[in-house]
C-alpha atoms as a PDB file:
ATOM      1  CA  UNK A   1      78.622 112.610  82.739  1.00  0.00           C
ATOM      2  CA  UNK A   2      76.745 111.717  85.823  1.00  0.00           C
ATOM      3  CA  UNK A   3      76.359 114.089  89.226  1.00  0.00           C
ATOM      4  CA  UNK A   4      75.669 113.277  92.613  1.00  0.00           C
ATOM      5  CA  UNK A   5      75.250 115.499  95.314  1.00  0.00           C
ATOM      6  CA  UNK A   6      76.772 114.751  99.051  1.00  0.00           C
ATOM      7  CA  UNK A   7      77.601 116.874 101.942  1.00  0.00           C
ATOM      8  CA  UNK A   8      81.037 117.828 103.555  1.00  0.00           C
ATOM      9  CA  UNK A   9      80.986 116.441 107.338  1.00  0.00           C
ATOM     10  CA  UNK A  10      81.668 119.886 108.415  1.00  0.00           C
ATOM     11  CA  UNK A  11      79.340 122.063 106.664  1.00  0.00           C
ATOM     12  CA  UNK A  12      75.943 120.648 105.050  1.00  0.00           C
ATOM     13  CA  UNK A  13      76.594 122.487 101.818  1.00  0.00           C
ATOM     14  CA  UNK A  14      75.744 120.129  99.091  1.00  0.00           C
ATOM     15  CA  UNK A  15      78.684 119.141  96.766  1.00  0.00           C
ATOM     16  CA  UNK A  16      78.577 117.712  93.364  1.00  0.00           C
ATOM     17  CA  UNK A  17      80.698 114.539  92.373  1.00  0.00           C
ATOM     18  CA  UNK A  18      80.774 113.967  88.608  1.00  0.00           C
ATOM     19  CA  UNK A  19      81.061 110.360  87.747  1.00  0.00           C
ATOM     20  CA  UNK A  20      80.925 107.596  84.900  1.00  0.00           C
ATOM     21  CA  UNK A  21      78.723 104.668  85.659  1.00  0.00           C
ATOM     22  CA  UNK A  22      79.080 101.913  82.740  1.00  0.00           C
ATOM     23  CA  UNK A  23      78.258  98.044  82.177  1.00  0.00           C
ATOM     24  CA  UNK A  24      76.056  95.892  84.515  1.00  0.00           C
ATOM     25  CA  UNK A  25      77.360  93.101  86.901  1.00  0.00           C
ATOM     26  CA  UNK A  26      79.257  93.514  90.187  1.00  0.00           C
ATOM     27  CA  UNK A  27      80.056  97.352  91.057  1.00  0.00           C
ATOM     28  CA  UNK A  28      83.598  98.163  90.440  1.00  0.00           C
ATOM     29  CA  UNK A  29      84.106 101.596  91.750  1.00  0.00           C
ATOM     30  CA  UNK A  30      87.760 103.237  91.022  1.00  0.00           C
ATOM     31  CA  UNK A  31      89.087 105.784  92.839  1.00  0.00           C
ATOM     32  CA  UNK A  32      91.610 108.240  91.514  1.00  0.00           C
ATOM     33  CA  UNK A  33      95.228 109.274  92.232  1.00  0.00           C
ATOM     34  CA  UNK A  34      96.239 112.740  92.991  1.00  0.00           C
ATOM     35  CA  UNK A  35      96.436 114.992  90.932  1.00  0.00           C
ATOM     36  CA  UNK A  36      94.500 113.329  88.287  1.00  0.00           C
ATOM     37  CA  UNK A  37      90.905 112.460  87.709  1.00  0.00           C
ATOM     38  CA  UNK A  38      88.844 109.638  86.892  1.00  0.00           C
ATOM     39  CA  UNK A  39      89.721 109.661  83.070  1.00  0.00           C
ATOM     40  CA  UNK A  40      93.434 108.293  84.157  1.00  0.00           C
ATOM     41  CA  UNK A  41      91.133 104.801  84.619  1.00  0.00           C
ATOM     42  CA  UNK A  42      90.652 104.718  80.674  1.00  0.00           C
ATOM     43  CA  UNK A  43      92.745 101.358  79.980  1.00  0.00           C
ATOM     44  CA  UNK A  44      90.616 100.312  83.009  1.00  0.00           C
ATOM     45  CA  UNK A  45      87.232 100.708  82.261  1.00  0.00           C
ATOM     46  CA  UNK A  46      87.392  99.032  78.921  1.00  0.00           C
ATOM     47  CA  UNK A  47      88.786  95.923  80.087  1.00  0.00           C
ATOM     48  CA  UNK A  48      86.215  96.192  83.162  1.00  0.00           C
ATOM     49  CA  UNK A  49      83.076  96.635  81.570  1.00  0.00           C
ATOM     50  CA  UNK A  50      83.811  94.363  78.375  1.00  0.00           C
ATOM     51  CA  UNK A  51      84.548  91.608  81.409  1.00  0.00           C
ATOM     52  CA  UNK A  52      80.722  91.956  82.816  1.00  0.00           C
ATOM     53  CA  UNK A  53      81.138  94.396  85.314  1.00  0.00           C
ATOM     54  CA  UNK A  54      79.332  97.291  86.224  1.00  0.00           C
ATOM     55  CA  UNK A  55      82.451 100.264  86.546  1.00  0.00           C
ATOM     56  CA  UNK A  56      81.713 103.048  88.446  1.00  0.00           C
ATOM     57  CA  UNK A  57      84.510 106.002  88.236  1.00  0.00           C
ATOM     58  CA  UNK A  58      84.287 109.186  89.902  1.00  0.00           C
ATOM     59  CA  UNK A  59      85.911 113.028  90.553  1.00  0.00           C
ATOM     60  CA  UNK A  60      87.284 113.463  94.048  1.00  0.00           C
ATOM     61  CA  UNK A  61      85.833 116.950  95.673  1.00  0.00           C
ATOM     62  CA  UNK A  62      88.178 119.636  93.698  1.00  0.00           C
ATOM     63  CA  UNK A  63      89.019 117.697  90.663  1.00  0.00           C
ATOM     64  CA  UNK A  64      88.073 116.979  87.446  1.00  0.00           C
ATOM     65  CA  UNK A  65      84.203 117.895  86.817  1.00  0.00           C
ATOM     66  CA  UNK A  66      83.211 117.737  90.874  1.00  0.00           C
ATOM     67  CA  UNK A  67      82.564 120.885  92.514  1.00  0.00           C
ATOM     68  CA  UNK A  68      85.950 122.665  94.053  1.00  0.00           C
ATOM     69  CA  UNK A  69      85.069 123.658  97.683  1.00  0.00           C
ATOM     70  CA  UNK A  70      87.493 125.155 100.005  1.00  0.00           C
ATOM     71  CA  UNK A  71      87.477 122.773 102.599  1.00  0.00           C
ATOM     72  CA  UNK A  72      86.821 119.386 102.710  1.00  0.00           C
ATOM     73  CA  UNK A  73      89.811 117.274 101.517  1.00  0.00           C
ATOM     74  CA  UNK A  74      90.292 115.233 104.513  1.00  0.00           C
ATOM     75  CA  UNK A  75      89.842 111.353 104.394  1.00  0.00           C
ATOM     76  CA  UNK A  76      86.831 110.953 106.737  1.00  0.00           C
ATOM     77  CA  UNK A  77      85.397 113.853 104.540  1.00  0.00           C
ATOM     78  CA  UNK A  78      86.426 111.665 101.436  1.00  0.00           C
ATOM     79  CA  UNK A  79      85.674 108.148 102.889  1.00  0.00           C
ATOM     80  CA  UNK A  80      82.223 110.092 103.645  1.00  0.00           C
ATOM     81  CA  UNK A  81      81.893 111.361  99.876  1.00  0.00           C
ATOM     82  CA  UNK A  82      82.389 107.658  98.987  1.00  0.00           C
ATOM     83  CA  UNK A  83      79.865 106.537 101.391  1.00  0.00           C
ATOM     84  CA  UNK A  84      77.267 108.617  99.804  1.00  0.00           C
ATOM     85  CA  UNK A  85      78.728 107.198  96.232  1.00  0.00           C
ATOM     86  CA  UNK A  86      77.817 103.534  97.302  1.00  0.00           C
ATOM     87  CA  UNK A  87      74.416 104.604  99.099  1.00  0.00           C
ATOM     88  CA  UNK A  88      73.215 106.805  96.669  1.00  0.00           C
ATOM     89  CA  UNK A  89      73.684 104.178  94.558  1.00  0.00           C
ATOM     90  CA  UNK A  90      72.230 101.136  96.300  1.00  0.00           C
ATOM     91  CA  UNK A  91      75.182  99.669  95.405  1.00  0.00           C
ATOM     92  CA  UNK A  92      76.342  95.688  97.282  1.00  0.00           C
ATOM     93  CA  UNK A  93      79.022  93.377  96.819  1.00  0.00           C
ATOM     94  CA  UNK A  94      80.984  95.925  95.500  1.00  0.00           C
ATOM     95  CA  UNK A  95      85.067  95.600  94.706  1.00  0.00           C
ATOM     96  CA  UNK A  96      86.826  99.391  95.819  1.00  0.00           C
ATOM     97  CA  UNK A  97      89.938 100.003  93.431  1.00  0.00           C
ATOM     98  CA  UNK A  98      92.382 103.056  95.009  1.00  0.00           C
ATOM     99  CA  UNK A  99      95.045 103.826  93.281  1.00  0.00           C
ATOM    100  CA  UNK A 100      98.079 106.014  94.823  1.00  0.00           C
ATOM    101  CA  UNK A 101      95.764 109.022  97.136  1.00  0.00           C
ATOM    102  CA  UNK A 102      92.694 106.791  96.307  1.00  0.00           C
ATOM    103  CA  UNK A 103      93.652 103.646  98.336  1.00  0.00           C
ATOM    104  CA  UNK A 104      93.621 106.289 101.371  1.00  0.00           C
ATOM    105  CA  UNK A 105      89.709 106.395 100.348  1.00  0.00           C
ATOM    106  CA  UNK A 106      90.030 102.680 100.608  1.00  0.00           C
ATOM    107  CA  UNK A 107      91.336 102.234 104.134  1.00  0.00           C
ATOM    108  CA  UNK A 108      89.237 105.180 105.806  1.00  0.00           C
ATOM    109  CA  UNK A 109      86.049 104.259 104.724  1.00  0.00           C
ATOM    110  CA  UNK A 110      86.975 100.636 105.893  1.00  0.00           C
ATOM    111  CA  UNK A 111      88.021 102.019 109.282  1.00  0.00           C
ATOM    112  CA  UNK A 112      84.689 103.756 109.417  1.00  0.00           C
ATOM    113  CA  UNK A 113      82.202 102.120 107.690  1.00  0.00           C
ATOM    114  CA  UNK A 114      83.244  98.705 107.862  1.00  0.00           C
ATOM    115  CA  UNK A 115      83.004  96.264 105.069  1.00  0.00           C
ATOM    116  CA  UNK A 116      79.285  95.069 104.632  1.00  0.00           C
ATOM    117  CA  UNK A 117      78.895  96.504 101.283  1.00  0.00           C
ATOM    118  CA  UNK A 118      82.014  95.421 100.221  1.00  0.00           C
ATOM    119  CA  UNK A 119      83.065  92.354  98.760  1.00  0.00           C
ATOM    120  CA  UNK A 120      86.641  92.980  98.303  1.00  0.00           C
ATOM    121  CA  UNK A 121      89.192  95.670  98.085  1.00  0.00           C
ATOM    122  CA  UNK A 122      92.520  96.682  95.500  1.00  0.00           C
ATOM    123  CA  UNK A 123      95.029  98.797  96.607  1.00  0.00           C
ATOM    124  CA  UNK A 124      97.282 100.288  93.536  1.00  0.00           C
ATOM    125  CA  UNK A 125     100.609 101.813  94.370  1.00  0.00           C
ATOM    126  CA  UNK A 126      99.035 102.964  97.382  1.00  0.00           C
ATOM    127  CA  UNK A 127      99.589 105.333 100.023  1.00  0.00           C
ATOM    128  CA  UNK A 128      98.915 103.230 102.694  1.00  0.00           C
ATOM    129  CA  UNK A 129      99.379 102.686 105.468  1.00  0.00           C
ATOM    130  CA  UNK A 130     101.149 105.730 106.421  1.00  0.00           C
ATOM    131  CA  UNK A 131     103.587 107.682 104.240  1.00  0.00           C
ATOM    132  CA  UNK A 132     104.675 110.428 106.988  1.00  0.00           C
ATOM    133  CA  UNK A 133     108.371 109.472 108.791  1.00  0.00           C
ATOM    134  CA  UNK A 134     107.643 109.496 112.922  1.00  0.00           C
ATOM    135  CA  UNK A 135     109.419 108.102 115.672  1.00  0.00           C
ATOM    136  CA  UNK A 136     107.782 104.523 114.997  1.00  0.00           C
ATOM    137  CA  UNK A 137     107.071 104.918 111.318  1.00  0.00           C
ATOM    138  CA  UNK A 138     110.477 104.756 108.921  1.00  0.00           C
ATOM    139  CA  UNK A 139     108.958 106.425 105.773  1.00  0.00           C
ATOM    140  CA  UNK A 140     108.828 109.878 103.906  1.00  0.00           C
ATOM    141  CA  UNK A 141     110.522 112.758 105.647  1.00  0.00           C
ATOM    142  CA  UNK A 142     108.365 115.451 106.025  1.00  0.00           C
ATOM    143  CA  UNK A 143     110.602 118.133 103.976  1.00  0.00           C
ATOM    144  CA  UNK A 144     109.153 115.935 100.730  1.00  0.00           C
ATOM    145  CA  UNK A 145     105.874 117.064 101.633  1.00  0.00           C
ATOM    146  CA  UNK A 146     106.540 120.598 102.176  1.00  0.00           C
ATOM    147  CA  UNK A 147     108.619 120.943  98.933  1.00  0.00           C
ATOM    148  CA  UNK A 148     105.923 119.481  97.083  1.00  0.00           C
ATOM    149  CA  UNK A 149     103.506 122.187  98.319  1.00  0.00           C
ATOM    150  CA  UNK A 150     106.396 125.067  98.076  1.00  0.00           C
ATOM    151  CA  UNK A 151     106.167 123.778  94.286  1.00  0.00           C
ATOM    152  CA  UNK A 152     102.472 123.873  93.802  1.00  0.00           C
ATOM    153  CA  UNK A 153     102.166 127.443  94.829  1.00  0.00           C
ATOM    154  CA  UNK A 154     105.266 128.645  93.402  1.00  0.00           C
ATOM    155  CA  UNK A 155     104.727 127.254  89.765  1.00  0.00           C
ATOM    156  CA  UNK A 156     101.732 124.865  89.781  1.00  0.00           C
ATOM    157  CA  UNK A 157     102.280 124.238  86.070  1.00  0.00           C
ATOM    158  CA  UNK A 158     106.009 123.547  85.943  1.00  0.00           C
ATOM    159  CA  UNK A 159     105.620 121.646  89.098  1.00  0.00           C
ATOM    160  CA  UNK A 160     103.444 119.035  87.328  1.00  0.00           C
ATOM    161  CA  UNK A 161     105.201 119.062  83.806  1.00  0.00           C
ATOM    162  CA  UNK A 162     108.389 117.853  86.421  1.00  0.00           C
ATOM    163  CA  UNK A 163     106.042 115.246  88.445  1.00  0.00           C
ATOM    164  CA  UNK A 164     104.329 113.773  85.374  1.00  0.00           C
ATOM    165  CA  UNK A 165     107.672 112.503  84.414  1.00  0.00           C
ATOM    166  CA  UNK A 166     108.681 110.848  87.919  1.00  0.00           C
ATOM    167  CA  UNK A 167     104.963 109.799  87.862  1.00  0.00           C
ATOM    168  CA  UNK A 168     105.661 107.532  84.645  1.00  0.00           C
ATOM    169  CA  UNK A 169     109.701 107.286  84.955  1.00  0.00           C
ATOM    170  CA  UNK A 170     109.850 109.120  81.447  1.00  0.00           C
ATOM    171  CA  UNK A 171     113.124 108.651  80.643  1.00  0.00           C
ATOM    172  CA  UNK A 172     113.345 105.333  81.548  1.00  0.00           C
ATOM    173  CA  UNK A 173     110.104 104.197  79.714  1.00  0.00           C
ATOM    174  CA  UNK A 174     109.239 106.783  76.768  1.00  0.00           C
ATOM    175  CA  UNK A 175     108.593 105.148  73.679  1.00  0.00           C
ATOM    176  CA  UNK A 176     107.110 101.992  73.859  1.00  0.00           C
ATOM    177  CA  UNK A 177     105.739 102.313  77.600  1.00  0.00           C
ATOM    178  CA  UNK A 178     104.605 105.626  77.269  1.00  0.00           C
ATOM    179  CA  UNK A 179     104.504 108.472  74.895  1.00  0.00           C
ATOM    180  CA  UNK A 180     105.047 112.349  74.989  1.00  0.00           C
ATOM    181  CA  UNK A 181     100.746 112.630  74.299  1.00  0.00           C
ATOM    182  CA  UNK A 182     100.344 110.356  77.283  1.00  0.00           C
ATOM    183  CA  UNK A 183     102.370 112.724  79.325  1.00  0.00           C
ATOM    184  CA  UNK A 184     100.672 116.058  78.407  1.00  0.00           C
ATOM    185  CA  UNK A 185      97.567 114.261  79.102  1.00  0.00           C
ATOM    186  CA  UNK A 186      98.254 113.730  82.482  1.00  0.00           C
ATOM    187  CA  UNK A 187      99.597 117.529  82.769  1.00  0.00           C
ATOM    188  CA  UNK A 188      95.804 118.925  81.456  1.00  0.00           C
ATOM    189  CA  UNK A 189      93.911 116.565  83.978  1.00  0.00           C
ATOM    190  CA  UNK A 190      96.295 117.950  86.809  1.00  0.00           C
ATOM    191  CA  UNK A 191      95.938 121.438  85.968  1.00  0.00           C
ATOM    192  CA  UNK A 192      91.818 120.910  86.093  1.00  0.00           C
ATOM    193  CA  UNK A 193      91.909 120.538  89.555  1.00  0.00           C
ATOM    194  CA  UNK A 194      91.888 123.659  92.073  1.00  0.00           C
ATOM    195  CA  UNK A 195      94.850 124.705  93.682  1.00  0.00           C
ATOM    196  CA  UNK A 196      93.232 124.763  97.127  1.00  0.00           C
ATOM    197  CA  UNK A 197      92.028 120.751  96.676  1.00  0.00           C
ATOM    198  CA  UNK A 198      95.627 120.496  95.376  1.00  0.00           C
ATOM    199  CA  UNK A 199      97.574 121.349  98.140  1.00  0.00           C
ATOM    200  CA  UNK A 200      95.422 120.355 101.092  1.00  0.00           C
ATOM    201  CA  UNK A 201      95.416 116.809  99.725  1.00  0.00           C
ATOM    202  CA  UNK A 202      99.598 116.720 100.118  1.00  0.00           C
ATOM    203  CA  UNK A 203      98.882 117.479 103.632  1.00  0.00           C
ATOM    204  CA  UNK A 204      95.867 114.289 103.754  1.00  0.00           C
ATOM    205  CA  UNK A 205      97.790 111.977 101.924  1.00  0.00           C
ATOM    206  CA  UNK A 206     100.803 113.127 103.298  1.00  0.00           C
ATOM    207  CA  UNK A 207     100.254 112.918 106.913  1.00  0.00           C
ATOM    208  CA  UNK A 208      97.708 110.261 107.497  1.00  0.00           C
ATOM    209  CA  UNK A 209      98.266 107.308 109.370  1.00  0.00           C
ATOM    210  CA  UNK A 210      96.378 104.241 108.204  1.00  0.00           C
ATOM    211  CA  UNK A 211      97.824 101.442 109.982  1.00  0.00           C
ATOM    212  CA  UNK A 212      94.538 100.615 112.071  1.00  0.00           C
ATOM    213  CA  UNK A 213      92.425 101.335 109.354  1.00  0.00           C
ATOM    214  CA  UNK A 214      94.431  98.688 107.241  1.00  0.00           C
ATOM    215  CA  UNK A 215      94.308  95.959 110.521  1.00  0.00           C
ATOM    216  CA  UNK A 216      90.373  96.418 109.587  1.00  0.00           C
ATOM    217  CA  UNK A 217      90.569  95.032 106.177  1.00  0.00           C
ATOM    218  CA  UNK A 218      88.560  91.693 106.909  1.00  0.00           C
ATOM    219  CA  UNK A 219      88.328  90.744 103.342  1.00  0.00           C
ATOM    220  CA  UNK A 220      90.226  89.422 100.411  1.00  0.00           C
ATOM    221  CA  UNK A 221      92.975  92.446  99.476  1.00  0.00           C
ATOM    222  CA  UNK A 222      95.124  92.852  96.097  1.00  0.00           C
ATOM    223  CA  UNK A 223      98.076  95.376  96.517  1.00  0.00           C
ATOM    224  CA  UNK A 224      99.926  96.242  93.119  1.00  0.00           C
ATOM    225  CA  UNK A 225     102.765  98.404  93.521  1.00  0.00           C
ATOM    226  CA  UNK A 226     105.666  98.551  91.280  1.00  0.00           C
ATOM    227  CA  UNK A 227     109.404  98.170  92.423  1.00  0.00           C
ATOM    228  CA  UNK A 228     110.688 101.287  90.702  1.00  0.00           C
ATOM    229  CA  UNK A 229     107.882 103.674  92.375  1.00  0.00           C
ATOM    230  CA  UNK A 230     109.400 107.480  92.318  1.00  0.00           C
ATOM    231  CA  UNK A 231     106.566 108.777  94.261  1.00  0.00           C
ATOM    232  CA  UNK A 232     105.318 106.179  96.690  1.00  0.00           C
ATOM    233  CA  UNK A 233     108.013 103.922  97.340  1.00  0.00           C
ATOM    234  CA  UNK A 234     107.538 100.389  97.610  1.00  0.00           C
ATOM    235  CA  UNK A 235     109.168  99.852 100.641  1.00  0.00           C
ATOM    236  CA  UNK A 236     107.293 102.512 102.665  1.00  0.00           C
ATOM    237  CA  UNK A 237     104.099 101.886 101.112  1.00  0.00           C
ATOM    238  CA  UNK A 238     102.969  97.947 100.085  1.00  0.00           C
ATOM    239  CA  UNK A 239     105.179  96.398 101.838  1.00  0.00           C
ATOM    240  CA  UNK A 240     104.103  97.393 104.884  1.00  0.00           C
ATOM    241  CA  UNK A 241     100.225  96.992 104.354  1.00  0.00           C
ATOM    242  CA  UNK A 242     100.784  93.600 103.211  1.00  0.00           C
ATOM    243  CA  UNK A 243     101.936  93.251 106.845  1.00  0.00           C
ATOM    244  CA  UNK A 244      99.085  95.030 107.964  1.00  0.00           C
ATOM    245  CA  UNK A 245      96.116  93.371 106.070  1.00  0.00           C
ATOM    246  CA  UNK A 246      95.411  90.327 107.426  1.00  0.00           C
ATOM    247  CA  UNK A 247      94.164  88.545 104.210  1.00  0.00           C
ATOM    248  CA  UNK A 248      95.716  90.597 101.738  1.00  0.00           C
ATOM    249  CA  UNK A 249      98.133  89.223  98.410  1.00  0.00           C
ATOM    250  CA  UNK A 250     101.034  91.772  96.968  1.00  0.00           C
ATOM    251  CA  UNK A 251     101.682  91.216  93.409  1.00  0.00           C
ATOM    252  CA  UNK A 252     104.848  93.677  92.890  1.00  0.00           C
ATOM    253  CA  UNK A 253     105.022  94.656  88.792  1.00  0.00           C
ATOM    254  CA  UNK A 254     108.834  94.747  87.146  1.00  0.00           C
ATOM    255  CA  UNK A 255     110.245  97.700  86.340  1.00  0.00           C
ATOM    256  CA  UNK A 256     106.808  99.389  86.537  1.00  0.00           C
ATOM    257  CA  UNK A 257     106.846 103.322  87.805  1.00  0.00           C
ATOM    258  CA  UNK A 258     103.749 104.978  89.992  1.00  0.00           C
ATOM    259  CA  UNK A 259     101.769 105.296  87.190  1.00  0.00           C
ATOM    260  CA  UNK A 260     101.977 101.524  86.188  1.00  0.00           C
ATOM    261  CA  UNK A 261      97.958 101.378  85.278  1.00  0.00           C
ATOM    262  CA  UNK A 262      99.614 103.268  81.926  1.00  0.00           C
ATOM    263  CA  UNK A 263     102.680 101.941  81.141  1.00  0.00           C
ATOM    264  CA  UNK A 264     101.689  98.552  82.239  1.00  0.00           C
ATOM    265  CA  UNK A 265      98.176  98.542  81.713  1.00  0.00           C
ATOM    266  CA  UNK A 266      98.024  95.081  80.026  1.00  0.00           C
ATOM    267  CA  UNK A 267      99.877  93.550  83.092  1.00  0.00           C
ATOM    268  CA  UNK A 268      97.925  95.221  85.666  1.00  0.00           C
ATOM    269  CA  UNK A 269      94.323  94.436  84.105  1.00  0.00           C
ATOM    270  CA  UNK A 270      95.945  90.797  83.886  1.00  0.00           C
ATOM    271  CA  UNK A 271      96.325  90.981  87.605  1.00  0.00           C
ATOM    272  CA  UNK A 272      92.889  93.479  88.208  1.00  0.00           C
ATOM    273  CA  UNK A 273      90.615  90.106  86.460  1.00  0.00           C
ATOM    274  CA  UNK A 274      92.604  86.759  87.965  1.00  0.00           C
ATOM    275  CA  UNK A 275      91.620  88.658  91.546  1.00  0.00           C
ATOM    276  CA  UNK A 276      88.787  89.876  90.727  1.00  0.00           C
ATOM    277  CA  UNK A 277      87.553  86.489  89.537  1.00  0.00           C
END
């Protein structure tokens, strides 16, 4: 395991981000869903790496091995995090792959740092470009939101032994798309997060609008999403950022649930390397 040390935007307390940093090639960097980690990438970083690339993986502040502040867990604190990431780095040309909370990393640091470093961007059942239902936004109600945080604090465990199930569509898929292992897997990486990191990141992913980050996007976009998403649905979520990114594809996977870079790992990476090549 790696570390690298960046500062909130609020407070210049140094933070540690724990990260993997494998292969050589073209920087890949993945970005995490909540409430995981970077180890839900594993399917990815095989294929990645044993494809020439040079895969870069890392903990968002208050999960996985990356230090748990109290504050923090805003995107232009995360897009910032990510910044540091790329610079600390002297990483170029590199390809940004957000999956679910992680394509919010995407957008922001587009909308604030631009795209000169980049060379092109994935967005995987995404929460962009805005999640929240408003007056000029027909999405997620609000009440979904709340209830998920009423869960957290109530019963943090159950609450994620439930969600890991919606994450994958269990009952639909157990067996030969995913197995009871793969599930309790996905339980121990939520439960190494804080609680604080936990719940302000409902609120960030939640409630933040992305639509003129996403009109920033000025190079080539893939957005995966699957058509039987129980936690970001399709029609809220990648259907409207395909709308919004001017140069962007949508490749929508069958039958896949949220968590399709598990159950449908094979046809994802098939879709990850024809883009990224």
């Amino acid at each position: 395991m790696n570390e690298l040390n960046t500062t909130s935007l609020e407070k210049s307390k140094a933070i540690k981000l724990a990260y993997n940093d494998y292969g050589s090639g073209q920087p890949v960097i993945l970005i995490h869903g909540w409430p995981l980690n970077r180890m839900m990438w594993e399917y990815q970083v095989d294929a990645l790496v044993e494809s020439g690339y040079r895969v870069i993986s890392y903990d968002r502040r208050g999960f996985g091995e990356s230090s748990k502040p109290w504050n923090g867990y805003d995107y232009n604190s995360l897009a910032k995090d990510l910044k540091d990431i790329i610079e600390t780095l002297k990483l170029e040309d590199v390809i940004l792959v957000g999956f679910s909370m992680g394509g919010g990393e995407v957008a922001r640091f587009i909308g604030n740092y631009g795209t000169a470093s980049l060379a092109k961007a994935v967005l995987v059942s995404a929460v962009t470009p805005f999640m929240l239902k408003t007056d000029d936004n027909d999405a997620v109600e609000a009440s979904v939101f709340e209830g998920m945080k009423e869960g957290v604090k109530k019963d943090r465990p159950q609450f994620f032994k439930d969600f890991g199930k919606n994450f994958y569509n269990y009952d639909s898929l157990k067996g030969e798309k995913i197995s009871e292992a793969m599930l309790q897997l996905t339980w121990n990486l939520a439960m190494q997060a804080s609680k604080k990191g936990t719940l302000d990141c409902i609120d960030s992913f939640g409630k933040t609008d992305f639509r003129e980050d996403c009109k920033k996007f000025d190079l080539p976009t893939l957005i995966v999403h699957g058509d039987e998403d129980q936690i970001v649905p399709f029609e809220a979520s990648a259907k409207k950022a395909k709308d919004l990114i001017p140069k962007a594809q949508l490749k929508v996977i069958k039958n896949a649930p949220h968590g399709l870079m598990v159950t449908h790992h094979e046809e994802f990476n098939s879709l990850l390397m024809e883009f990224l090549k």
